[in-house]
PDB file of N, CA and C in Angstrom:
ATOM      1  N   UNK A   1       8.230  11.542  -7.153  1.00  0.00           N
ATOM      2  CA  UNK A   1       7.136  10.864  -6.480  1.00  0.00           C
ATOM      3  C   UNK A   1       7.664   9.535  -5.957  1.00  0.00           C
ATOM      4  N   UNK A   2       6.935   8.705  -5.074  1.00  0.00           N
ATOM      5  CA  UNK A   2       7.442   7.632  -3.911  1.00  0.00           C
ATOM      6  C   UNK A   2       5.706   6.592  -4.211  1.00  0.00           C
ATOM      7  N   UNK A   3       6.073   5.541  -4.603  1.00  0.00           N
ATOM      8  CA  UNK A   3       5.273   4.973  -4.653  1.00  0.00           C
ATOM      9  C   UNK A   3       5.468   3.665  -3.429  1.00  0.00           C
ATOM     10  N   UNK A   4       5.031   3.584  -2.739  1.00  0.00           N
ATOM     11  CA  UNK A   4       4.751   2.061  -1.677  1.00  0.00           C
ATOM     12  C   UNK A   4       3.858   0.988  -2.241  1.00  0.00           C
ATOM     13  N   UNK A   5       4.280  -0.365  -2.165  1.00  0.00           N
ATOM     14  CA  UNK A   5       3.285  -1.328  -2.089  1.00  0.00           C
ATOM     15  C   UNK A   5       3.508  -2.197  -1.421  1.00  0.00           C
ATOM     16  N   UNK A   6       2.820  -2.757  -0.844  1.00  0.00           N
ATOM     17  CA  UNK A   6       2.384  -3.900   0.398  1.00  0.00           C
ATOM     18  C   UNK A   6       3.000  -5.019  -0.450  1.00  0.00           C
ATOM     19  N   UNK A   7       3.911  -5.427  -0.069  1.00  0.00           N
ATOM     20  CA  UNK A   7       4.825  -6.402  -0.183  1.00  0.00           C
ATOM     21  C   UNK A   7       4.981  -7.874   0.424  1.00  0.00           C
ATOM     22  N   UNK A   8       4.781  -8.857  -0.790  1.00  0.00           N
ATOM     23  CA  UNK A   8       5.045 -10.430  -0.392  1.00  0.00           C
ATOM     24  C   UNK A   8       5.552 -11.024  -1.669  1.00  0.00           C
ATOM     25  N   UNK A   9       6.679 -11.563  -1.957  1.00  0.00           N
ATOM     26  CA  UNK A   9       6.898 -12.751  -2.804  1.00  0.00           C
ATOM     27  C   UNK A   9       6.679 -11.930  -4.289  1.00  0.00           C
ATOM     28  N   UNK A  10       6.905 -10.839  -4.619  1.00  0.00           N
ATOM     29  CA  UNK A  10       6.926  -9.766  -5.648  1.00  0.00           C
ATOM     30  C   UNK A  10       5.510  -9.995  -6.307  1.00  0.00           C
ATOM     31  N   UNK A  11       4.297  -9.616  -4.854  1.00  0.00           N
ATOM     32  CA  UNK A  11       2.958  -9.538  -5.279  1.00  0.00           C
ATOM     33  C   UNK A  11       2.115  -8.623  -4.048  1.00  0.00           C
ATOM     34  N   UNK A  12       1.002  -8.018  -4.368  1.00  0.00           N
ATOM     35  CA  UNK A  12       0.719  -7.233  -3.824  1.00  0.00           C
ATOM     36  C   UNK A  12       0.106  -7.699  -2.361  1.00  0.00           C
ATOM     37  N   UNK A  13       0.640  -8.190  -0.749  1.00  0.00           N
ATOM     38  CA  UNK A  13      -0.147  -8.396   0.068  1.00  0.00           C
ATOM     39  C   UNK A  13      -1.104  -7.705   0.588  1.00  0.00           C
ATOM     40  N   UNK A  14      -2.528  -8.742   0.604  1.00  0.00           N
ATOM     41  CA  UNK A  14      -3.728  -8.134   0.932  1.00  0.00           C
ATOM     42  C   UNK A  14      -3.933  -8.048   2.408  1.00  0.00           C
ATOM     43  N   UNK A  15      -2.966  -7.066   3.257  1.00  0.00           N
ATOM     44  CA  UNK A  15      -3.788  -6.797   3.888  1.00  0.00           C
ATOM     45  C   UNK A  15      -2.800  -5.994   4.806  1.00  0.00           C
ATOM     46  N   UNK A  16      -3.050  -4.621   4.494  1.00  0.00           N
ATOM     47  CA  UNK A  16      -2.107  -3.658   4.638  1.00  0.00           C
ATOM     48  C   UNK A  16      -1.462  -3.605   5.883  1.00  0.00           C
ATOM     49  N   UNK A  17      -2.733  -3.690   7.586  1.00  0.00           N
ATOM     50  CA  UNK A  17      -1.819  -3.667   8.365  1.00  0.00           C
ATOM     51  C   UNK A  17      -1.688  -4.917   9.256  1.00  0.00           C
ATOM     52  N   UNK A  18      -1.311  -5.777   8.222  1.00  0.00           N
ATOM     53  CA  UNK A  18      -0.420  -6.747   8.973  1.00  0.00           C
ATOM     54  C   UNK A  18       0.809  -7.025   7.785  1.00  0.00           C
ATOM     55  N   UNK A  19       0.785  -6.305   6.947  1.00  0.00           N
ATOM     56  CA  UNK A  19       2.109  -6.169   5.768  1.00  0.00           C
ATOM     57  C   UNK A  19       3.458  -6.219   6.700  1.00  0.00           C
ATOM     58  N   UNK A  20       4.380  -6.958   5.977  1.00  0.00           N
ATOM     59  CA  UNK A  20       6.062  -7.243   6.622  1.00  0.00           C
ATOM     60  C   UNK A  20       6.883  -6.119   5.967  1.00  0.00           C
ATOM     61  N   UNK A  21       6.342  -6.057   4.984  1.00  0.00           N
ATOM     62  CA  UNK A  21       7.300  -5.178   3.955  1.00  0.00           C
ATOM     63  C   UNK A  21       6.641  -4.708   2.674  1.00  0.00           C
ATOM     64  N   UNK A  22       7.144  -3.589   2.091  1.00  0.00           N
ATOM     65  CA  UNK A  22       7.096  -2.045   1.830  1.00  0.00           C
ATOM     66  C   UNK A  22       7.740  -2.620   0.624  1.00  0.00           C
ATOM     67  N   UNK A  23       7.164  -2.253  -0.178  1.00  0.00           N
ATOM     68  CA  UNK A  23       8.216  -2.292  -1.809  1.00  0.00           C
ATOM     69  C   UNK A  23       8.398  -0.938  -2.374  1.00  0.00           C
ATOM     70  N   UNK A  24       9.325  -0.072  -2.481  1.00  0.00           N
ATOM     71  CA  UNK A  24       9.614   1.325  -2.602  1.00  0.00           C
ATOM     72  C   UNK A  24       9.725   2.053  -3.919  1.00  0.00           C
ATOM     73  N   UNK A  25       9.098   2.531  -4.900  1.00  0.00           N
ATOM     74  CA  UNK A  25       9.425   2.916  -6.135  1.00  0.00           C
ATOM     75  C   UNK A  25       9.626   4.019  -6.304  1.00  0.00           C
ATOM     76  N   UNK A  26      10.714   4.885  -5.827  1.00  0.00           N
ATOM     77  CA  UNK A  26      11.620   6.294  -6.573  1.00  0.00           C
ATOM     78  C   UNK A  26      10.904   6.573  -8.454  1.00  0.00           C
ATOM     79  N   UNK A  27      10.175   7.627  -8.785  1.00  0.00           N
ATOM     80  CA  UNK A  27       9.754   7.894  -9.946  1.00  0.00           C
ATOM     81  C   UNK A  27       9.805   9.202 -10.277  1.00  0.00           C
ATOM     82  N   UNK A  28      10.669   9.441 -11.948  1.00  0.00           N
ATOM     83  CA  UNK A  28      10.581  10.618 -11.901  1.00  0.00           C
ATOM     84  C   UNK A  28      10.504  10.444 -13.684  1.00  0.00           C
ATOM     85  N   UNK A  29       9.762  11.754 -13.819  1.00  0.00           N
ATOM     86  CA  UNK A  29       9.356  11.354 -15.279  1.00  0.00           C
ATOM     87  C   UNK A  29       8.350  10.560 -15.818  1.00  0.00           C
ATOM     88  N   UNK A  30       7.361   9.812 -14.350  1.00  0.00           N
ATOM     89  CA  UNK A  30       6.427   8.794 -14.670  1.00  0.00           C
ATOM     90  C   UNK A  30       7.219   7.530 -15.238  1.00  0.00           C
ATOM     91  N   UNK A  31       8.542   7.485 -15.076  1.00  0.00           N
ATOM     92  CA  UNK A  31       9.286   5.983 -15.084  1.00  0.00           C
ATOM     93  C   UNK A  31       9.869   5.924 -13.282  1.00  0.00           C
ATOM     94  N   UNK A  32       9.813   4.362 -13.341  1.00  0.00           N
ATOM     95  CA  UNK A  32      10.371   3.999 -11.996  1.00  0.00           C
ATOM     96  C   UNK A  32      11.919   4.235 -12.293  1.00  0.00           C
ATOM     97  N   UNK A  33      12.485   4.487 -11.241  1.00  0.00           N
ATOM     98  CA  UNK A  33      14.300   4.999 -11.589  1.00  0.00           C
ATOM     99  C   UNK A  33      14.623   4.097 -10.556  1.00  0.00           C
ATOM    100  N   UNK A  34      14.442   3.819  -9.497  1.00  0.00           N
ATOM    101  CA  UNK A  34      14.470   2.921  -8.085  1.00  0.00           C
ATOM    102  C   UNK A  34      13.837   2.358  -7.682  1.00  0.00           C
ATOM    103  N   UNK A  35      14.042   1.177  -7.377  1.00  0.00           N
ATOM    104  CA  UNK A  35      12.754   0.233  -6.205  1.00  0.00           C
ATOM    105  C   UNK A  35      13.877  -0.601  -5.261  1.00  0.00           C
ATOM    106  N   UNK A  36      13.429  -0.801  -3.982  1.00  0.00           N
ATOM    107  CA  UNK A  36      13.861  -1.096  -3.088  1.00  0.00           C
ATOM    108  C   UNK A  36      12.405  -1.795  -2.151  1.00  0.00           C
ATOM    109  N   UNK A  37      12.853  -3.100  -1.177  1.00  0.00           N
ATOM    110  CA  UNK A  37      11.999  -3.405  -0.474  1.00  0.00           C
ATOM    111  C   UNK A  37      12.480  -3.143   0.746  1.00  0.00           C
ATOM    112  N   UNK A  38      11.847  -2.809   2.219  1.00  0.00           N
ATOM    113  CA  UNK A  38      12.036  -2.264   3.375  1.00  0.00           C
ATOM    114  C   UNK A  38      11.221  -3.282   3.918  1.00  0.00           C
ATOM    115  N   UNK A  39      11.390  -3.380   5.365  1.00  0.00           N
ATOM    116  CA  UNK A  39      10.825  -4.070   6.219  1.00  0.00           C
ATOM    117  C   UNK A  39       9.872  -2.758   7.318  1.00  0.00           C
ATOM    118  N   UNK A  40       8.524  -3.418   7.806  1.00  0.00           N
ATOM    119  CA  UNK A  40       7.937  -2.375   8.756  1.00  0.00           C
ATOM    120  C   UNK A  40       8.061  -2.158  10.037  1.00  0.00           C
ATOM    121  N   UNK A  41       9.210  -3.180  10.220  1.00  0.00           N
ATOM    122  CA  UNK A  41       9.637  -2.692  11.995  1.00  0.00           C
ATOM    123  C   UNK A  41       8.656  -3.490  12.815  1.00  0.00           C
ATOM    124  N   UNK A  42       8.155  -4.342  12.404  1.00  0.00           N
ATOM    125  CA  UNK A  42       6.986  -4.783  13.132  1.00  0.00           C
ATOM    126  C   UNK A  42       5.831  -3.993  13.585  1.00  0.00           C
ATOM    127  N   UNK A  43       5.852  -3.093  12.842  1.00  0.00           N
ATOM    128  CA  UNK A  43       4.494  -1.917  12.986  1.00  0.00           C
ATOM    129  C   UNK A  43       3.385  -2.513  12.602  1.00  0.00           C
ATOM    130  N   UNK A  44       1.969  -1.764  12.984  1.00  0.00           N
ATOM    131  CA  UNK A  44       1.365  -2.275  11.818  1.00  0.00           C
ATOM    132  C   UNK A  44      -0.496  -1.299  11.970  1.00  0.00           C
ATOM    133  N   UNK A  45      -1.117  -1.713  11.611  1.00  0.00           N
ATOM    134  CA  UNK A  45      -2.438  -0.651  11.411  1.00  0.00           C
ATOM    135  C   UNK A  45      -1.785   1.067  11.045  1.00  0.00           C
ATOM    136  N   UNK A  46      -2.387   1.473  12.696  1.00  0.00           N
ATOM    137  CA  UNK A  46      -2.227   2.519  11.929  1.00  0.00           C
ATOM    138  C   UNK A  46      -0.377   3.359  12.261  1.00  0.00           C
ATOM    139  N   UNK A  47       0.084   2.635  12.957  1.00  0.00           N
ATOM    140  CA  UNK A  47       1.605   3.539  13.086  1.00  0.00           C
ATOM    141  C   UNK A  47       2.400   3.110  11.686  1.00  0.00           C
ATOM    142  N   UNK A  48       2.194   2.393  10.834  1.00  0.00           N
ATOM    143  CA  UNK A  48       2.046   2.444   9.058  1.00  0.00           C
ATOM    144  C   UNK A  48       1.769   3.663   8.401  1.00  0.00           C
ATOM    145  N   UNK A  49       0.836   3.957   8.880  1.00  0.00           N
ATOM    146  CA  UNK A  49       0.729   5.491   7.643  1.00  0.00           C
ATOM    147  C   UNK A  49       1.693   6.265   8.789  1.00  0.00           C
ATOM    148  N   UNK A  50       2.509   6.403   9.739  1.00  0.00           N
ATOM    149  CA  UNK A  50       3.754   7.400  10.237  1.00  0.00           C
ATOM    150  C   UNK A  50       4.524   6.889   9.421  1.00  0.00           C
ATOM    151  N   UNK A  51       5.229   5.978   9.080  1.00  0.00           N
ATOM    152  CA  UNK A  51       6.102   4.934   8.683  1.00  0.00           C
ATOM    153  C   UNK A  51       6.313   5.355   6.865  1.00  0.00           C
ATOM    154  N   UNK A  52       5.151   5.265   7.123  1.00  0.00           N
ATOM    155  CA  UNK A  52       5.142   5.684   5.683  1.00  0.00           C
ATOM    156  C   UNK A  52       5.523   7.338   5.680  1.00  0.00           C
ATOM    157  N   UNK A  53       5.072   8.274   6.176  1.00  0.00           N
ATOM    158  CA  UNK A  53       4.625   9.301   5.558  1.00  0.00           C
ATOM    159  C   UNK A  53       6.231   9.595   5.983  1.00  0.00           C
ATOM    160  N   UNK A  54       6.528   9.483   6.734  1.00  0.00           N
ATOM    161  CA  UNK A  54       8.268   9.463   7.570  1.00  0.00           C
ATOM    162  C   UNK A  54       9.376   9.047   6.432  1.00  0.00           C
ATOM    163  N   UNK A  55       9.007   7.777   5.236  1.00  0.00           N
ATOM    164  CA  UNK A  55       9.578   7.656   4.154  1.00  0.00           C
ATOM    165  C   UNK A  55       9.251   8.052   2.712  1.00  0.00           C
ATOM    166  N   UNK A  56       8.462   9.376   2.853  1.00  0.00           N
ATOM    167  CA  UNK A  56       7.850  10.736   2.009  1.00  0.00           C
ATOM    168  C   UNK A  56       6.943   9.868   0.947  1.00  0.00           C
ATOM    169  N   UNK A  57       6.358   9.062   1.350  1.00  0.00           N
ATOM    170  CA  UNK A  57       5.468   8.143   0.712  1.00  0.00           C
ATOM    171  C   UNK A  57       4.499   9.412   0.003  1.00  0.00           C
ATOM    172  N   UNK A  58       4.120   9.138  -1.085  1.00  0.00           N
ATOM    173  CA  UNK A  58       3.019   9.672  -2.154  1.00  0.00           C
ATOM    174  C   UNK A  58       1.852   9.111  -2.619  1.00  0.00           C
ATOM    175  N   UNK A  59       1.935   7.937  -2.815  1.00  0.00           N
ATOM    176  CA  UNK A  59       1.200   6.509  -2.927  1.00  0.00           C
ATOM    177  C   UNK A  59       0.578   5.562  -2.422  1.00  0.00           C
ATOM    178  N   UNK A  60      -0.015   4.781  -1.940  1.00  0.00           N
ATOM    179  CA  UNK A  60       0.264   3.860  -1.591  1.00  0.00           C
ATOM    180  C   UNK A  60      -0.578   2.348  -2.019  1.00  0.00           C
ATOM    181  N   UNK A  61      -0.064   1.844  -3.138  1.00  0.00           N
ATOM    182  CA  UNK A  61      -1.050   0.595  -3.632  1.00  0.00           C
ATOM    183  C   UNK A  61      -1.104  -0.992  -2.313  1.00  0.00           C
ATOM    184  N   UNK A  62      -2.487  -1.343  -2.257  1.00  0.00           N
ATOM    185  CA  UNK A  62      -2.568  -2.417  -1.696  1.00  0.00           C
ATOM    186  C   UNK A  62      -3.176  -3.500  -1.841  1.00  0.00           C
ATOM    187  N   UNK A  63      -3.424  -4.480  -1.180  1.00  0.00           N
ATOM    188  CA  UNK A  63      -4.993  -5.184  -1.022  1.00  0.00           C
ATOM    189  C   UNK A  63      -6.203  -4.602  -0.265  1.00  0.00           C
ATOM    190  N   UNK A  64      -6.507  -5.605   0.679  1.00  0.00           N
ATOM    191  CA  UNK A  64      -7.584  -4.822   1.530  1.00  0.00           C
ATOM    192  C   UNK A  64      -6.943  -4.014   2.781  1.00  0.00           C
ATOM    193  N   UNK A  65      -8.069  -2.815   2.526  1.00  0.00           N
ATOM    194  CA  UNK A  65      -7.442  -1.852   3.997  1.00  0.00           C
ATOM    195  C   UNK A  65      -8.583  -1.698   4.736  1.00  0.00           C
ATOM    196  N   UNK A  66      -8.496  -1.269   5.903  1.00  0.00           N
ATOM    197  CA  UNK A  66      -9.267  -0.565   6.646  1.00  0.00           C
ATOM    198  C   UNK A  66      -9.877   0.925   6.343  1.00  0.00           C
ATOM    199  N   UNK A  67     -10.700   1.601   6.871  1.00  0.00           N
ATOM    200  CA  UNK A  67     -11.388   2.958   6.677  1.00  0.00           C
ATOM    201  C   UNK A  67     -10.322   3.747   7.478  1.00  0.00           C
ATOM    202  N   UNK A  68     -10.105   3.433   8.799  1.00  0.00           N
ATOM    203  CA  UNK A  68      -8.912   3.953   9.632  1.00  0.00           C
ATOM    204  C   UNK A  68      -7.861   4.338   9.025  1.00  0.00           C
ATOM    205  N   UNK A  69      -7.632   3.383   8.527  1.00  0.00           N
ATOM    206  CA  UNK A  69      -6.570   3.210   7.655  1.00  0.00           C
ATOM    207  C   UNK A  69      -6.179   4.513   6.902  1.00  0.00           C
ATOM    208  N   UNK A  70      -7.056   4.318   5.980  1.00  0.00           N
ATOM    209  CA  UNK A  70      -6.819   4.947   4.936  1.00  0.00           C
ATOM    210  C   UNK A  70      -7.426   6.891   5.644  1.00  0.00           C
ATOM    211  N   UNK A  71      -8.125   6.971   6.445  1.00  0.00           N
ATOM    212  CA  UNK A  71      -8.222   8.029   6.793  1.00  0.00           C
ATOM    213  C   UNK A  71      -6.616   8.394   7.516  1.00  0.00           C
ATOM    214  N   UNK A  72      -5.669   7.844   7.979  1.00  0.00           N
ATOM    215  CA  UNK A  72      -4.540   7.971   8.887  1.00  0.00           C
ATOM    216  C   UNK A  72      -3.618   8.354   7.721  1.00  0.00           C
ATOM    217  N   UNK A  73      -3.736   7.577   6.821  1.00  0.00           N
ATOM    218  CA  UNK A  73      -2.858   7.925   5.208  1.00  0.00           C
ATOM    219  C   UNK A  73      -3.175   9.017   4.761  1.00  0.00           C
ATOM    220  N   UNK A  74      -4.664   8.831   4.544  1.00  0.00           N
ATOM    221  CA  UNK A  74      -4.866  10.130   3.431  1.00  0.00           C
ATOM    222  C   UNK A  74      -4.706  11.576   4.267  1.00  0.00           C
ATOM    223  N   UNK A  75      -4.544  11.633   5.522  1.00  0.00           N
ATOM    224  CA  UNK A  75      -4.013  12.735   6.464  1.00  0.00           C
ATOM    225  C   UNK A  75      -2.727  12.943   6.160  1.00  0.00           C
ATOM    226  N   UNK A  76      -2.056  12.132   6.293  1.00  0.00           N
ATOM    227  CA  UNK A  76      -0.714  12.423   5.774  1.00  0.00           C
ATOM    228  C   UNK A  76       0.028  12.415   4.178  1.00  0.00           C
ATOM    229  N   UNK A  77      -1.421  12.611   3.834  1.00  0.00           N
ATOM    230  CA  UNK A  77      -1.349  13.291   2.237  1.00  0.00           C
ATOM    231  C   UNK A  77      -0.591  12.109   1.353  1.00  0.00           C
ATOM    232  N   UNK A  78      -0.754  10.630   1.564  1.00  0.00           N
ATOM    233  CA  UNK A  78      -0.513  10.219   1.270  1.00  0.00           C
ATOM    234  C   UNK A  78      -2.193   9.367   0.194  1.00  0.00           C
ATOM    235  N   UNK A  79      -2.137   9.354  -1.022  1.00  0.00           N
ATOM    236  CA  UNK A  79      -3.385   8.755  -1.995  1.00  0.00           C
ATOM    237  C   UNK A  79      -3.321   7.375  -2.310  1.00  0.00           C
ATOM    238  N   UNK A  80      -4.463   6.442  -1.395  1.00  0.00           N
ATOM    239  CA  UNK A  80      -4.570   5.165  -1.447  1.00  0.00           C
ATOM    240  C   UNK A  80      -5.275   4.454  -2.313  1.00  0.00           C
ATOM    241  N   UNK A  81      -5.007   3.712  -2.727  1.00  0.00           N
ATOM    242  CA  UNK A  81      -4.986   2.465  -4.051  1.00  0.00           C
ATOM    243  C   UNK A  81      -5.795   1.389  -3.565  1.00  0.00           C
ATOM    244  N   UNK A  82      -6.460   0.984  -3.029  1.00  0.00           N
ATOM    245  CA  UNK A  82      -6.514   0.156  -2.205  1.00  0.00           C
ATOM    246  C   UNK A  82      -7.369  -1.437  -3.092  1.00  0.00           C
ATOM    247  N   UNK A  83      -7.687  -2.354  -2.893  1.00  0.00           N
ATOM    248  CA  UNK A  83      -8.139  -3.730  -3.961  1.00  0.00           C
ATOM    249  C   UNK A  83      -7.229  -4.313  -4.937  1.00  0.00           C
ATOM    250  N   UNK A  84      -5.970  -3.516  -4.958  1.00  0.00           N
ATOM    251  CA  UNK A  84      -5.305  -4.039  -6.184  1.00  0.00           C
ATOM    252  C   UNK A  84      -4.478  -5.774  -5.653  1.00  0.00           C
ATOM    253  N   UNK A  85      -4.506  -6.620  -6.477  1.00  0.00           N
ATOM    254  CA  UNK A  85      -3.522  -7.688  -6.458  1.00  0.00           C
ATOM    255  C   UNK A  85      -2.618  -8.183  -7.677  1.00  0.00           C
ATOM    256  N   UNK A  86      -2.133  -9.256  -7.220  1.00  0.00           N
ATOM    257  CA  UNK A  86      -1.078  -9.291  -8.309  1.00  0.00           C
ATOM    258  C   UNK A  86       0.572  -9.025  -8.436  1.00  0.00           C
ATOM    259  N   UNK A  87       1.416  -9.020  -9.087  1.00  0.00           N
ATOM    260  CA  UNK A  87       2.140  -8.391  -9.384  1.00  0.00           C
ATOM    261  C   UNK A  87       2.772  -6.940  -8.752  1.00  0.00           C
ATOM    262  N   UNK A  88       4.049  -6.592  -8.275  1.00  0.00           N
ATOM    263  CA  UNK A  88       4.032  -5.589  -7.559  1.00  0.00           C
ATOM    264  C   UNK A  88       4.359  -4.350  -8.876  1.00  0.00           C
ATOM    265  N   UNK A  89       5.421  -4.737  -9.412  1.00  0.00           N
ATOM    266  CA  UNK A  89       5.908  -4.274 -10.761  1.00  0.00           C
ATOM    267  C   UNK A  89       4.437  -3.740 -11.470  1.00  0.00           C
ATOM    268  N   UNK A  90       4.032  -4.686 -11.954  1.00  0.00           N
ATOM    269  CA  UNK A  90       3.069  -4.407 -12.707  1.00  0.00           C
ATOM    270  C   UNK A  90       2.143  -3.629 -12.400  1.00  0.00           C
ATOM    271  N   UNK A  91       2.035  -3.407 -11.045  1.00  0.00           N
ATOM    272  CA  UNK A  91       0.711  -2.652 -10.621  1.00  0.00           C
ATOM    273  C   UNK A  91       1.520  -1.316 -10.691  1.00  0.00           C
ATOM    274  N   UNK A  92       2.334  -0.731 -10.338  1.00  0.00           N
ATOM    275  CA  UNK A  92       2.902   0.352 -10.339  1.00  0.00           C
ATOM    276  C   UNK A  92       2.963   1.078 -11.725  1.00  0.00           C
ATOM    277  N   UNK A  93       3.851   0.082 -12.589  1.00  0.00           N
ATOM    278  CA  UNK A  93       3.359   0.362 -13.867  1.00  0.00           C
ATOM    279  C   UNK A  93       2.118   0.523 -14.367  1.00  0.00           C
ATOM    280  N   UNK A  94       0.970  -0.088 -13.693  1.00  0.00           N
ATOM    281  CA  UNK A  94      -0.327   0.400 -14.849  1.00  0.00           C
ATOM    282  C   UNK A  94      -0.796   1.571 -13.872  1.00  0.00           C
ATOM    283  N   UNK A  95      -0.346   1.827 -12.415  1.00  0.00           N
ATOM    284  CA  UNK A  95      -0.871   3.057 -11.720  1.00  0.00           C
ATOM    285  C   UNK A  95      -0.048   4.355 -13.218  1.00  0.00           C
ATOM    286  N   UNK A  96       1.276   4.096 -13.022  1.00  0.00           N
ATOM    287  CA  UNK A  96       1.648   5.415 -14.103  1.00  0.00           C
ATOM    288  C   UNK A  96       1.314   5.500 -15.428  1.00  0.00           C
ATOM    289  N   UNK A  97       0.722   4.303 -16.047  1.00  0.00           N
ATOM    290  CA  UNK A  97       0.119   4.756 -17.294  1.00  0.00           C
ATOM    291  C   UNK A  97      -1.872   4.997 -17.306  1.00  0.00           C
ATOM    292  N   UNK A  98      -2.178   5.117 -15.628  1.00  0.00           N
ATOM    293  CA  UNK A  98      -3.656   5.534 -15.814  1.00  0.00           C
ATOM    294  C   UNK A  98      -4.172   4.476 -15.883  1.00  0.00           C
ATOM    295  N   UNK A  99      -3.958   2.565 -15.757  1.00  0.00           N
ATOM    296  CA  UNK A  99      -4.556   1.928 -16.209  1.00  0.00           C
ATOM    297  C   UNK A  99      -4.994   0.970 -15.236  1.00  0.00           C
ATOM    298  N   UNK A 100      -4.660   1.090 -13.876  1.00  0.00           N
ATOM    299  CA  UNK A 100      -4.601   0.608 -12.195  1.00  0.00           C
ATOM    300  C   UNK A 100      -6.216   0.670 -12.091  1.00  0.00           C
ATOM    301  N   UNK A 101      -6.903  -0.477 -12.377  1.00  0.00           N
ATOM    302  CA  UNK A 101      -7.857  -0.330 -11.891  1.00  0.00           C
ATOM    303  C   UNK A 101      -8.695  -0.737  -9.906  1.00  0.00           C
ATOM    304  N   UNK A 102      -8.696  -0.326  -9.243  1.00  0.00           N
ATOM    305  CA  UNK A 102      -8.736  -0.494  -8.133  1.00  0.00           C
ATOM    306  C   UNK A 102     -10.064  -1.327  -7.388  1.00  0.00           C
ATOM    307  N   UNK A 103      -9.829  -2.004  -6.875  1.00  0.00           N
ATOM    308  CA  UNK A 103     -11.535  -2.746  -6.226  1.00  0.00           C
ATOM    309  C   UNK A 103     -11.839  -1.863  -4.960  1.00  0.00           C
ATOM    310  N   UNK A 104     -13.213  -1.379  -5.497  1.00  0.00           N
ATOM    311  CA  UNK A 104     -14.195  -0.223  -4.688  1.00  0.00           C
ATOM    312  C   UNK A 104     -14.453  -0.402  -3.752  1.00  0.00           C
ATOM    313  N   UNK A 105     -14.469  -2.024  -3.030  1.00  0.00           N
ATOM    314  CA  UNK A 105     -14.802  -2.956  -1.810  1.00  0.00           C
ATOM    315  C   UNK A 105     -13.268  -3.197  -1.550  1.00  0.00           C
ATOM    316  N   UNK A 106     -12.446  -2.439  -1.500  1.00  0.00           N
ATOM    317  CA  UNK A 106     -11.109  -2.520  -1.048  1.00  0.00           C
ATOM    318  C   UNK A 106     -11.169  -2.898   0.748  1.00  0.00           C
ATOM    319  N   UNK A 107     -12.376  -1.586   1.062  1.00  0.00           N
ATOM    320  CA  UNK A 107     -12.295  -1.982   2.941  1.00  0.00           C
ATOM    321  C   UNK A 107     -12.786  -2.788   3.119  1.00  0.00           C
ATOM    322  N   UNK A 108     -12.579  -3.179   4.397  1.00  0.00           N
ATOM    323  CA  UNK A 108     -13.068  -4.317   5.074  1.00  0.00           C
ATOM    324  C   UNK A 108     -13.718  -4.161   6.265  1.00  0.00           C
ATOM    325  N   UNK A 109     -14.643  -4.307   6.877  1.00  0.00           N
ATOM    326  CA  UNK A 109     -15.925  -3.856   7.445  1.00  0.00           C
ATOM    327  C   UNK A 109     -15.580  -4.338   9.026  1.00  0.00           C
ATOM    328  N   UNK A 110     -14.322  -5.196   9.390  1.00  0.00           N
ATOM    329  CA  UNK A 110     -13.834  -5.513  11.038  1.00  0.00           C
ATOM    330  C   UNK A 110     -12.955  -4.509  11.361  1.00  0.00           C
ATOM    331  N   UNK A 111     -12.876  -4.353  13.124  1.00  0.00           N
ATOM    332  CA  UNK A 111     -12.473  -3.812  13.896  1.00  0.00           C
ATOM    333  C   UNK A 111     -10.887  -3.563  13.413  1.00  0.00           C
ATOM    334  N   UNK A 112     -10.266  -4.542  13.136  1.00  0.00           N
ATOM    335  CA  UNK A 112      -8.551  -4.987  13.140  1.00  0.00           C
ATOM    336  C   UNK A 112      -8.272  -5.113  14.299  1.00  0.00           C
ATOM    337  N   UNK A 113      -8.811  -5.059  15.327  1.00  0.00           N
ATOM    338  CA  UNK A 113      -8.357  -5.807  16.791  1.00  0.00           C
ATOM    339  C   UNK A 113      -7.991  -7.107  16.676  1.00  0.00           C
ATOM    340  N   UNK A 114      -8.824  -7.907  16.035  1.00  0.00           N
ATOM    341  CA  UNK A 114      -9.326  -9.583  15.910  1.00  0.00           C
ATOM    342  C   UNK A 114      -9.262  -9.705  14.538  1.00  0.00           C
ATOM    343  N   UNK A 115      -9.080  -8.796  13.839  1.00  0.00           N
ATOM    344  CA  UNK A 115      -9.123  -8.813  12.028  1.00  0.00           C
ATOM    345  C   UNK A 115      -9.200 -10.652  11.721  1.00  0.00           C
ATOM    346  N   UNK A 116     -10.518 -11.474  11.371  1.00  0.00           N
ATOM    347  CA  UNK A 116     -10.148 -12.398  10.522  1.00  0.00           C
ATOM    348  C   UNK A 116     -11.202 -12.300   9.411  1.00  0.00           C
ATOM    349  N   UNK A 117     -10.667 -11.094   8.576  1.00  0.00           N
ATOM    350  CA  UNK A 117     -11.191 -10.856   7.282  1.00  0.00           C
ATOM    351  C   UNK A 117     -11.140 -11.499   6.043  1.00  0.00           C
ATOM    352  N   UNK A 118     -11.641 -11.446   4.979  1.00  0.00           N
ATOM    353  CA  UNK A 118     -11.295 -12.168   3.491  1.00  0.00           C
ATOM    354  C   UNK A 118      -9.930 -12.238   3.129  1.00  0.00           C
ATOM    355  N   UNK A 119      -9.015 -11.080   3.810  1.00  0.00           N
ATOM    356  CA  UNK A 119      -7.864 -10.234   3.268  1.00  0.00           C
ATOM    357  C   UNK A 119      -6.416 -10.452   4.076  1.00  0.00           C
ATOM    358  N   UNK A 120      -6.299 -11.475   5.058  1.00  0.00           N
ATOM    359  CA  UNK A 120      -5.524 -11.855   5.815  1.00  0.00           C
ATOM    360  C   UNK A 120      -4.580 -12.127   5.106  1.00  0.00           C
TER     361      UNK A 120
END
């Protein structure tokens, strides 16, 4: 399994598509074996979930996302996390022990044309 998280300063950035970088967790056994951070090419909304699904993404923990969003992901069979902050490590770790609790108001209710949401 391939876990992604929205990446800043080894904490979870809120706000998926304007994210710089991808924090990568290789897992097998329900332990992380690899992590690596990637940059997004300057992508961002929805050519992110290609990006992703292109780097066999399984996962994907964040801050706030869009509905788009996450409909463009969860097409590409990728299962979104979305409200989490904090810690990038840590969140990954409590996603594999079941203990990732996620904020339900993860979306955010603007266009992302003009996005100046809570979650910038």
């Amino acid at each position: 399994m391939r876990i992604a998280v929205t990446y800043e300063n080894e904490s979870v950035f809120q706000h998926f598509g304007k994210t710089s970088q991808f924090k990568l967790y290789d897992i097998e056994n329900n332990e992380i074996k690899e992590s690596q951070v990637v940059g997004t090419e300057g992508l961002g909304h929805g050519a992110l979930a290609i990006l992703l699904s292109n780097m066999n993404v399984d996962v994907l923990i964040c801050g706030g996302i869009g509905r788009g969003a996450i409909m463009a992901l969860s097409g590409s069979n990728i299962n979104v996390v979305g409200g989490v902050t904090g810690d990038c490590d840590a969140a990954v770790k409590a996603y594999l022990a079941g203990t990732l609790t996620p904020d339900a108001e993860a979306t955010c209710g603007c266009s992302h044309d003009n996005c100046e949401c809570h979650h910038e």
